[in-house]
C-alpha atoms as a PDB file:
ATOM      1  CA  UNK A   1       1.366 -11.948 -55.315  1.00  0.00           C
ATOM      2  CA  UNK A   2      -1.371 -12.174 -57.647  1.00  0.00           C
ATOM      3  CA  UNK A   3      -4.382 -10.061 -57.246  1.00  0.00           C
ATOM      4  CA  UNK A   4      -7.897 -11.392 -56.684  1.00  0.00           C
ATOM      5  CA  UNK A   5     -11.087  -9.270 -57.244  1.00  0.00           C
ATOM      6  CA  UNK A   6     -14.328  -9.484 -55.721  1.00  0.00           C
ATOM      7  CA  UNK A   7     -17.930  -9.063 -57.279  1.00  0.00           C
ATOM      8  CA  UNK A   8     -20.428  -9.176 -55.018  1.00  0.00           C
ATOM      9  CA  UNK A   9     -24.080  -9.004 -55.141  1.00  0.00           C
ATOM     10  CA  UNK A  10     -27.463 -10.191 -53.622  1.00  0.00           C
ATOM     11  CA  UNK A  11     -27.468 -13.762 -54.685  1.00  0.00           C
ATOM     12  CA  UNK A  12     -24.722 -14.348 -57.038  1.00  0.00           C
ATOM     13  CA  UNK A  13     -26.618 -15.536 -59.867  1.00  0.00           C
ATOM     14  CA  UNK A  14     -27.506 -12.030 -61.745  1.00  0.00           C
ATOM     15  CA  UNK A  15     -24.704  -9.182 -61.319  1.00  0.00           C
ATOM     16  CA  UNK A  16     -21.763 -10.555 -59.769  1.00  0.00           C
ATOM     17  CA  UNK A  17     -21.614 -13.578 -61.915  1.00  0.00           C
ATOM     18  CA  UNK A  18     -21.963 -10.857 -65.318  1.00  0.00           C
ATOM     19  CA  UNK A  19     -19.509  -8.419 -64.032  1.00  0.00           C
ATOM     20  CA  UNK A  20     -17.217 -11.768 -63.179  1.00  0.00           C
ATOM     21  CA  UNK A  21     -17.336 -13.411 -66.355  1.00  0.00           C
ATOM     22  CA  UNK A  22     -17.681 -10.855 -68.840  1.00  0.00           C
ATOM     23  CA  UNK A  23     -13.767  -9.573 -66.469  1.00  0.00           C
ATOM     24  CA  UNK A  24     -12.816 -12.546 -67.299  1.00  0.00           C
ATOM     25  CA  UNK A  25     -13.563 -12.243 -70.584  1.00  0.00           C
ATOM     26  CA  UNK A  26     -12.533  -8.573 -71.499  1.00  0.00           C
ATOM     27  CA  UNK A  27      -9.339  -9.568 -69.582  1.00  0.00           C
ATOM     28  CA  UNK A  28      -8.962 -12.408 -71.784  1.00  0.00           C
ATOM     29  CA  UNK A  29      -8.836 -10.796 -74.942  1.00  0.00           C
ATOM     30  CA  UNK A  30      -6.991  -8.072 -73.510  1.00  0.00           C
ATOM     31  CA  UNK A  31      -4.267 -10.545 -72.538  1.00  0.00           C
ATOM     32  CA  UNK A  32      -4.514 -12.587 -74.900  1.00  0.00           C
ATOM     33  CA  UNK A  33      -0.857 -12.572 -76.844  1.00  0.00           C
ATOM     34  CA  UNK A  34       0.894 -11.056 -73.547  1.00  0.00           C
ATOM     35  CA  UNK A  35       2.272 -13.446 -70.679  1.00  0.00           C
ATOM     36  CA  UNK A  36      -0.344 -14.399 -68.115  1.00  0.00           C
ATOM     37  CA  UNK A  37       2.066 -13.263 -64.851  1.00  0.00           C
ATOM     38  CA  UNK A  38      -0.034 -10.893 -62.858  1.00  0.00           C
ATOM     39  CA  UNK A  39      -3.127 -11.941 -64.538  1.00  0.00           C
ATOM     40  CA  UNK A  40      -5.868 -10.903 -61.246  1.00  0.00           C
ATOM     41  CA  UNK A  41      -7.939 -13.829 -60.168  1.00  0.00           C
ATOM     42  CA  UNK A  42     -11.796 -13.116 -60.706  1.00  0.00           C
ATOM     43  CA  UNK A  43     -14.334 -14.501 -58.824  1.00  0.00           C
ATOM     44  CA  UNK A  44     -18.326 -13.188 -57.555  1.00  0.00           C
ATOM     45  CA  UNK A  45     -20.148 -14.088 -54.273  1.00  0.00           C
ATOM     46  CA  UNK A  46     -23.246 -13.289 -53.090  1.00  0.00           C
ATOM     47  CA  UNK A  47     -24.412 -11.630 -49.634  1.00  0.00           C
ATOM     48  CA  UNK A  48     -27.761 -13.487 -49.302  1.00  0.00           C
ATOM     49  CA  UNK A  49     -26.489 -17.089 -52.093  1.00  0.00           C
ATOM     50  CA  UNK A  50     -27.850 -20.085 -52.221  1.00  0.00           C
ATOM     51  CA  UNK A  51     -24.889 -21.994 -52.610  1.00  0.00           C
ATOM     52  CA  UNK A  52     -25.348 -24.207 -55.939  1.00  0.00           C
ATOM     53  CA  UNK A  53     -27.993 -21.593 -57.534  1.00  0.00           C
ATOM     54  CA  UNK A  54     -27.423 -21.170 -61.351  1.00  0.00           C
ATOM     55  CA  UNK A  55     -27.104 -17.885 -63.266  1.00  0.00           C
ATOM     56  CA  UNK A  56     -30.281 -16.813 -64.133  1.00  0.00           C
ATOM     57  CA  UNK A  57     -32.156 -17.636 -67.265  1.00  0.00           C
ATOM     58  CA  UNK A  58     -31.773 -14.101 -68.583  1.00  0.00           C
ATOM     59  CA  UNK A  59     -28.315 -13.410 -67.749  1.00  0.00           C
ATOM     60  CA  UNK A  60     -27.003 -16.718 -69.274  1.00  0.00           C
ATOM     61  CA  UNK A  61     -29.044 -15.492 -72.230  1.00  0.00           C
ATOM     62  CA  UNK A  62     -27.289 -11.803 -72.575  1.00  0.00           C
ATOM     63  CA  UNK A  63     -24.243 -13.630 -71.809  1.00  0.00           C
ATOM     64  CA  UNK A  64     -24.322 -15.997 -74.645  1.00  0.00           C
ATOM     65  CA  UNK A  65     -25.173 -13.147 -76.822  1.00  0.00           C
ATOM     66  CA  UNK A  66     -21.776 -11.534 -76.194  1.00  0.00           C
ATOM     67  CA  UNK A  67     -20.201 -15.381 -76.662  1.00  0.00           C
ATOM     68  CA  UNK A  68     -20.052 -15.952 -73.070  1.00  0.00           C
ATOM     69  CA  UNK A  69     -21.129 -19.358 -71.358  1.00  0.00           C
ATOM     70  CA  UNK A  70     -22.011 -19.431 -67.604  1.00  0.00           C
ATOM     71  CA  UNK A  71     -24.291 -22.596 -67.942  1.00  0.00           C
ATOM     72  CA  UNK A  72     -21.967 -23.904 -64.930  1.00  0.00           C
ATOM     73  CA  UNK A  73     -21.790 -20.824 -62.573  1.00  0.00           C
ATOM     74  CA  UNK A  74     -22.932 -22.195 -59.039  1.00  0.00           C
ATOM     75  CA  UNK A  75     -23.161 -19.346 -56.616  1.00  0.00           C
ATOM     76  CA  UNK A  76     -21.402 -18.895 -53.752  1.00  0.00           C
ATOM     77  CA  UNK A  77     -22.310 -17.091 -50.209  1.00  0.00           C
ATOM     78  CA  UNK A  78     -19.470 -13.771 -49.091  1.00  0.00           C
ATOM     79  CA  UNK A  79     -17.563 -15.985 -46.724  1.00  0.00           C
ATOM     80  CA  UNK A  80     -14.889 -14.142 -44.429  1.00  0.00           C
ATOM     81  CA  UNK A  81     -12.292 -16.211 -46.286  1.00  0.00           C
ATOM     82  CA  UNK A  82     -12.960 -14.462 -49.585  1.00  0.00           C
ATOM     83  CA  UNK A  83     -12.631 -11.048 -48.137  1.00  0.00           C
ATOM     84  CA  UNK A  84      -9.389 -12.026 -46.387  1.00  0.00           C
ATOM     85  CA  UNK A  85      -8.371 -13.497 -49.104  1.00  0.00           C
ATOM     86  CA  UNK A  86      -9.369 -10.407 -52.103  1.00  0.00           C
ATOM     87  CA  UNK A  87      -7.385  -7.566 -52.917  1.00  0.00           C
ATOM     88  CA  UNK A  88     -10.336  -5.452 -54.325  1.00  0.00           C
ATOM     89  CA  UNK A  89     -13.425  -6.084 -53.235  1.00  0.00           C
ATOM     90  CA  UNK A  90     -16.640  -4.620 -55.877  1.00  0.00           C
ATOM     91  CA  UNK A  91     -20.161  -4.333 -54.525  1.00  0.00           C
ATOM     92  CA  UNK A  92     -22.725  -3.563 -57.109  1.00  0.00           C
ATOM     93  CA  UNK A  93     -24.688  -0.918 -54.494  1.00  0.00           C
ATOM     94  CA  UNK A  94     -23.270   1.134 -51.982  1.00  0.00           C
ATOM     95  CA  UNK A  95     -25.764  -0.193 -49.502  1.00  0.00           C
ATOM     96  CA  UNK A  96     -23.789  -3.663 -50.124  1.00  0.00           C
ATOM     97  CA  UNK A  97     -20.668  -2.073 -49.351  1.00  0.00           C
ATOM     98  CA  UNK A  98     -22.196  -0.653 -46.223  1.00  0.00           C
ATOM     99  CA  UNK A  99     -23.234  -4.262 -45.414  1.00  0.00           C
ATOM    100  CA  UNK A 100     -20.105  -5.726 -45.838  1.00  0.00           C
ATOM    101  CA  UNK A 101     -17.778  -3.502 -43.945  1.00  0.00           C
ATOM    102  CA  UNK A 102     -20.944  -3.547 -40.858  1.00  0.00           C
ATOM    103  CA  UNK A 103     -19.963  -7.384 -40.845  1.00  0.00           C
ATOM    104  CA  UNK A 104     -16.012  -6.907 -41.377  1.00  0.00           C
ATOM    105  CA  UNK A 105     -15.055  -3.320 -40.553  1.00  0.00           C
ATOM    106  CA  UNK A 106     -11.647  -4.125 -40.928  1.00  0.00           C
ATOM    107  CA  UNK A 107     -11.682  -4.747 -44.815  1.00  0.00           C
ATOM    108  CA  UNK A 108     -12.939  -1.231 -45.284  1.00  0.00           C
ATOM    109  CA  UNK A 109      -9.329  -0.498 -47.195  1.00  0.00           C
ATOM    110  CA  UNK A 110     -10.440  -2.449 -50.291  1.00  0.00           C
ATOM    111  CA  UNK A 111     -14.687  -2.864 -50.391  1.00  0.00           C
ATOM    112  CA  UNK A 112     -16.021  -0.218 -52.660  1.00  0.00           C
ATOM    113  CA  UNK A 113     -19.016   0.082 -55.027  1.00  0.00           C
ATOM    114  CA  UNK A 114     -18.646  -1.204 -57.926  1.00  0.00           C
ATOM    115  CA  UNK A 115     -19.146   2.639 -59.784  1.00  0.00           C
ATOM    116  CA  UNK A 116     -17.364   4.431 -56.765  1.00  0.00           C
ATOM    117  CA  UNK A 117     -13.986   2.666 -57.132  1.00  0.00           C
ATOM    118  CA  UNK A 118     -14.805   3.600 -60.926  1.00  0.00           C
ATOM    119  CA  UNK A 119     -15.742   6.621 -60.550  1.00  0.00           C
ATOM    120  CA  UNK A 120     -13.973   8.956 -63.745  1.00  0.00           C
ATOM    121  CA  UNK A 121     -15.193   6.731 -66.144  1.00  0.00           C
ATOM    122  CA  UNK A 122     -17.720   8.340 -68.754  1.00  0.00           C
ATOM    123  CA  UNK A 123     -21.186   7.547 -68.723  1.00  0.00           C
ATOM    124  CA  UNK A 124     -22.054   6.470 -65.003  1.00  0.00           C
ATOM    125  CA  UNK A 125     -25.450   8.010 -63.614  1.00  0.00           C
ATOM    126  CA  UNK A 126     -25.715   6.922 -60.437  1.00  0.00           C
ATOM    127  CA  UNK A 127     -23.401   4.986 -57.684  1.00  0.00           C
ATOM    128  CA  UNK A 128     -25.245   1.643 -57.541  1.00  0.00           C
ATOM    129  CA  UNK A 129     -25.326  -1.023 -60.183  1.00  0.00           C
ATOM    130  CA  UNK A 130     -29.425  -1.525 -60.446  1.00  0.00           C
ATOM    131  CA  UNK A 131     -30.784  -4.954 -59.406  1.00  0.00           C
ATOM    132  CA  UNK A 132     -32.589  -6.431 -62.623  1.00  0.00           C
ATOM    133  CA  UNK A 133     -33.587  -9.602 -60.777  1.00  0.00           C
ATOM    134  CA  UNK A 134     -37.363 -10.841 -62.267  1.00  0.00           C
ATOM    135  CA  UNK A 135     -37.144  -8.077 -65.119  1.00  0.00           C
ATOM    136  CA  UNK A 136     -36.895  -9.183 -69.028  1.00  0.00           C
ATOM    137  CA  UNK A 137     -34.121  -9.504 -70.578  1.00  0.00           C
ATOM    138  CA  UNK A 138     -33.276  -6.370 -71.479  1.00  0.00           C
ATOM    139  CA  UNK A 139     -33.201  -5.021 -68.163  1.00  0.00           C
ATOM    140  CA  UNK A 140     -30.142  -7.812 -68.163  1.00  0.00           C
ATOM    141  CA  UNK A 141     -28.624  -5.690 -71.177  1.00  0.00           C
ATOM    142  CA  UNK A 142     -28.867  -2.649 -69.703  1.00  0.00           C
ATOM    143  CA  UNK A 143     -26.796  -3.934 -67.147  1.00  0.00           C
ATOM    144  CA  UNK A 144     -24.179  -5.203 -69.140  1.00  0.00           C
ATOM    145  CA  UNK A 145     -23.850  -1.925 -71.234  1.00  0.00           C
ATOM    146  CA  UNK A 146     -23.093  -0.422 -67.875  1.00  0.00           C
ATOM    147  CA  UNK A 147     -20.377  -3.145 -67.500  1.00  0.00           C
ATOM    148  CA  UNK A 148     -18.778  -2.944 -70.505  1.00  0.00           C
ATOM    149  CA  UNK A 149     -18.608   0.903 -69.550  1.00  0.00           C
ATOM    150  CA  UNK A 150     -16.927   0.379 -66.089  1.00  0.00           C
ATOM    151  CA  UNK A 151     -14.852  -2.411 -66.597  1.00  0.00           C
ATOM    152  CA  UNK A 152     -11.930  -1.662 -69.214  1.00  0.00           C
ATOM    153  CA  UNK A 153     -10.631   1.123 -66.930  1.00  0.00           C
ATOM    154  CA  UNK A 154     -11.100  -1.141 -64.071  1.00  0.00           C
ATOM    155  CA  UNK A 155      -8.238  -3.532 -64.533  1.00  0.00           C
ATOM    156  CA  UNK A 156      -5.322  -0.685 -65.763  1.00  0.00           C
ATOM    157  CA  UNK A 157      -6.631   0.682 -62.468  1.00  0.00           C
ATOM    158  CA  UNK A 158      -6.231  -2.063 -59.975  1.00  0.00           C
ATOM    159  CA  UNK A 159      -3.185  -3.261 -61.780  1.00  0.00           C
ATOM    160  CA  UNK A 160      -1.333  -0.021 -60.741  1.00  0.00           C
ATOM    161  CA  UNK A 161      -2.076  -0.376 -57.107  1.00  0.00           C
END
């Protein structure tokens, strides 16, 4: 069965959708002269989306910077679908977690902060993924760093579950 994981965030259009696609991209590359058979499906939500909202200005910018397009990211509202559906589900706060598993106690096997279900990886300060909604662009990059930190551990991680 092939794995999906989870981003979540507030809206979908700032965290989620740059932990998503720069996944997808890392995993790319990593991948990219093996077979594709277990490849995990990634995808983001949003706990408060407005279905259809764009990635924002600043992360599409950041993003394009490391060669990565999201000009066509629409965002898309947690459903309990997705979280029926996920095998790992990544908040970017631990509050978000918390919200999650208030709304679907039963998933509390695979939601996890983002830095939490990380955790052992060098360089993480704090537990929560900061929000840098409205803040320049290289509030978007500081982000990102963090990111690029967490995520290459992530998949050898979730791939031996």
């Amino acid at each position: 069965m092939e794995k999906k994981i989870l981003f979540v965030c507030t809206g979908n259009t700032c965290r989620s959708i740059m932990a998503e696609a720069l996944a997808k991209n890392m995993l790319s590359a990593e991948l990219k002269d093996k077979e594709s058979i277990g490849k995990p499906e990634i995808i983001s939500a949003g706990l408060a989306a407005l279905p259809g909202e764009g990635a924002s200005l600043q992360v599409r910018e950041v993003l394009q910077e490391e060669g990565i397009n999201v000009d066509g990211h629409e965002a898309r509202l947690l459903t309990p679908q997705m979280v029926k559906e996920a095998h790992i589900i990544l908040a970017m706060t631990e509050r978000q977690k918390e919200t999650i598993l208030a709304v679907m106690p039963h998933a509390e096997h695979k939601v996890y902060s983002l830095k939490e279900y990380a955790s052992g990886n060098e360089g993480i300060d704090n537990m929560d993924i900061d929000d840098p909604f409205g803040l320049s662009a290289e509030a978007y990059r500081k982000v990102l760093e963090d990111f690029k930190k967490i995520l290459p551990g992530l998949f050898k991680k979730i791939m031996e579950e």
